[in-house]
C-alpha atoms as a PDB file:
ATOM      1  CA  UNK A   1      37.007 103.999  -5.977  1.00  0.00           C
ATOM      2  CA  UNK A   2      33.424 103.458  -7.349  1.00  0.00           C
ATOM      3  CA  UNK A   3      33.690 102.223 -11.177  1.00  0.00           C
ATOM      4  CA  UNK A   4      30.237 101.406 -13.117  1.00  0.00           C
ATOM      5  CA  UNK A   5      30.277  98.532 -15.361  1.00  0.00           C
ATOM      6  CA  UNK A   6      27.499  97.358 -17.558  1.00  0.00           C
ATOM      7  CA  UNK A   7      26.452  93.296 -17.095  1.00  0.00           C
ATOM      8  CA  UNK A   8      24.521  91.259 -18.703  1.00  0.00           C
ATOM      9  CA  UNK A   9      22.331  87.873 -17.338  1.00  0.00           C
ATOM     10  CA  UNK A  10      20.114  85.375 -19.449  1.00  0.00           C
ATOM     11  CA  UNK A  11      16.542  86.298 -18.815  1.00  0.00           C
ATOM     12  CA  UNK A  12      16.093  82.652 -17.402  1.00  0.00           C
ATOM     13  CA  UNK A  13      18.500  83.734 -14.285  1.00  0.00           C
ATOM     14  CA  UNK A  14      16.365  86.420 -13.332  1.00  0.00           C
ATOM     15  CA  UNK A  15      13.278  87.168 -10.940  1.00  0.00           C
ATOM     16  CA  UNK A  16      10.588  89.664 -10.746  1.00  0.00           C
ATOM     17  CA  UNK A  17      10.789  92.263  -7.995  1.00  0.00           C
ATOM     18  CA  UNK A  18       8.172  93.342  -5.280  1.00  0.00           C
ATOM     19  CA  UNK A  19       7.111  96.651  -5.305  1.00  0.00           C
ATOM     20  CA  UNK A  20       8.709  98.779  -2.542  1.00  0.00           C
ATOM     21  CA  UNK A  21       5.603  99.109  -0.354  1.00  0.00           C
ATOM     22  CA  UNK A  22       6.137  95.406   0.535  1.00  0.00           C
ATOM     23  CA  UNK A  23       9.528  96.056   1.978  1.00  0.00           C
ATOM     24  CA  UNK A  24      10.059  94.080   5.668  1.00  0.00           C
ATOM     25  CA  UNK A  25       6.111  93.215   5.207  1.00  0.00           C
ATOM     26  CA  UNK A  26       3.824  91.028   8.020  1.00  0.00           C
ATOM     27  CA  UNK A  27       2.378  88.609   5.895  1.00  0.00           C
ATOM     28  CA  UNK A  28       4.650  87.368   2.685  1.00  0.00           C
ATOM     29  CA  UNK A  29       1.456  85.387   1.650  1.00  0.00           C
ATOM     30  CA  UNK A  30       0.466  89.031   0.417  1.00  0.00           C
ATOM     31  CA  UNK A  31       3.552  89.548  -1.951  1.00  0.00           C
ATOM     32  CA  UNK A  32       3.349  90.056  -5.381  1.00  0.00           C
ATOM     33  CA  UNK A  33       5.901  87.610  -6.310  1.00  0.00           C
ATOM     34  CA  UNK A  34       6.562  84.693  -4.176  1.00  0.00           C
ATOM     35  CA  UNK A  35       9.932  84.013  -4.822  1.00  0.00           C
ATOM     36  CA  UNK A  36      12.626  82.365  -2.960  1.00  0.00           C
ATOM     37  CA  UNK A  37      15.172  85.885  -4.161  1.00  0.00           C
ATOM     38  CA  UNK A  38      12.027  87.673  -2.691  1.00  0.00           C
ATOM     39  CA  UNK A  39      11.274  86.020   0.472  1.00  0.00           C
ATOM     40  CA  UNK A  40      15.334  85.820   1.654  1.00  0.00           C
ATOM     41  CA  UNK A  41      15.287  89.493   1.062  1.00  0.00           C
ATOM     42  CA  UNK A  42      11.974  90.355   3.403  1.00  0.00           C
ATOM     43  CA  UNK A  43      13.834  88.027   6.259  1.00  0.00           C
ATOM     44  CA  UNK A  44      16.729  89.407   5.857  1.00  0.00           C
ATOM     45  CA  UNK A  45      15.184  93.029   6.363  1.00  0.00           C
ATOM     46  CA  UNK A  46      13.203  91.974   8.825  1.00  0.00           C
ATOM     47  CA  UNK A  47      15.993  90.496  10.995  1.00  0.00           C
ATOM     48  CA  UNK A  48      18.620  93.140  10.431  1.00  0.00           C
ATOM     49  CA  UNK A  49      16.083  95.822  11.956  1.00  0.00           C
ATOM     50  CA  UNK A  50      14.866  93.719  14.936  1.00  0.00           C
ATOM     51  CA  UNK A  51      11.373  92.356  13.328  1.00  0.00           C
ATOM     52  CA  UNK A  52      12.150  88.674  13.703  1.00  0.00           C
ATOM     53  CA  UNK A  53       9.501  86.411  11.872  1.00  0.00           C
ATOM     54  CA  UNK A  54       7.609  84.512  13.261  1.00  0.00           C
ATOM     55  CA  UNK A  55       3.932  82.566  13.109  1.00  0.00           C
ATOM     56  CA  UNK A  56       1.781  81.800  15.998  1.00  0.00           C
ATOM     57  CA  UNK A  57      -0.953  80.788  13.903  1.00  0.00           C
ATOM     58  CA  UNK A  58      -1.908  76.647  15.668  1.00  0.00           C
ATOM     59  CA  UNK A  59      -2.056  73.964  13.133  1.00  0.00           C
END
């Protein structure tokens, strides 16, 4: 059973949010907010519906 409780965090412990239209994105560098919350979250997407990341830019 489902039960809603109310919780409250420090402003300090939280990070800003991409907008939805950069859900599972190609380029990250494009992001709004380049966080590390933000960037696990894009992989993780990314991976769980078969778009593995990768770079084949050369350096």
């Amino acid at each position: 059973m489902f039960t809603s409780q109310n919780k409250t965090f420090q402003k300090d412990l939280l990070q800003q949010v991409n907008p939805p239209k950069f859900e599972q994105c190609d380029d990250m560098a494009n992001m709004t907010y380049l966080n590390e919350a933000s960037v696990l979250n894009n992989l993780r997407g990314r991976y769980v519906n078969g778009f593995i990341y990768v770079s084949d830019a050369s350096f």
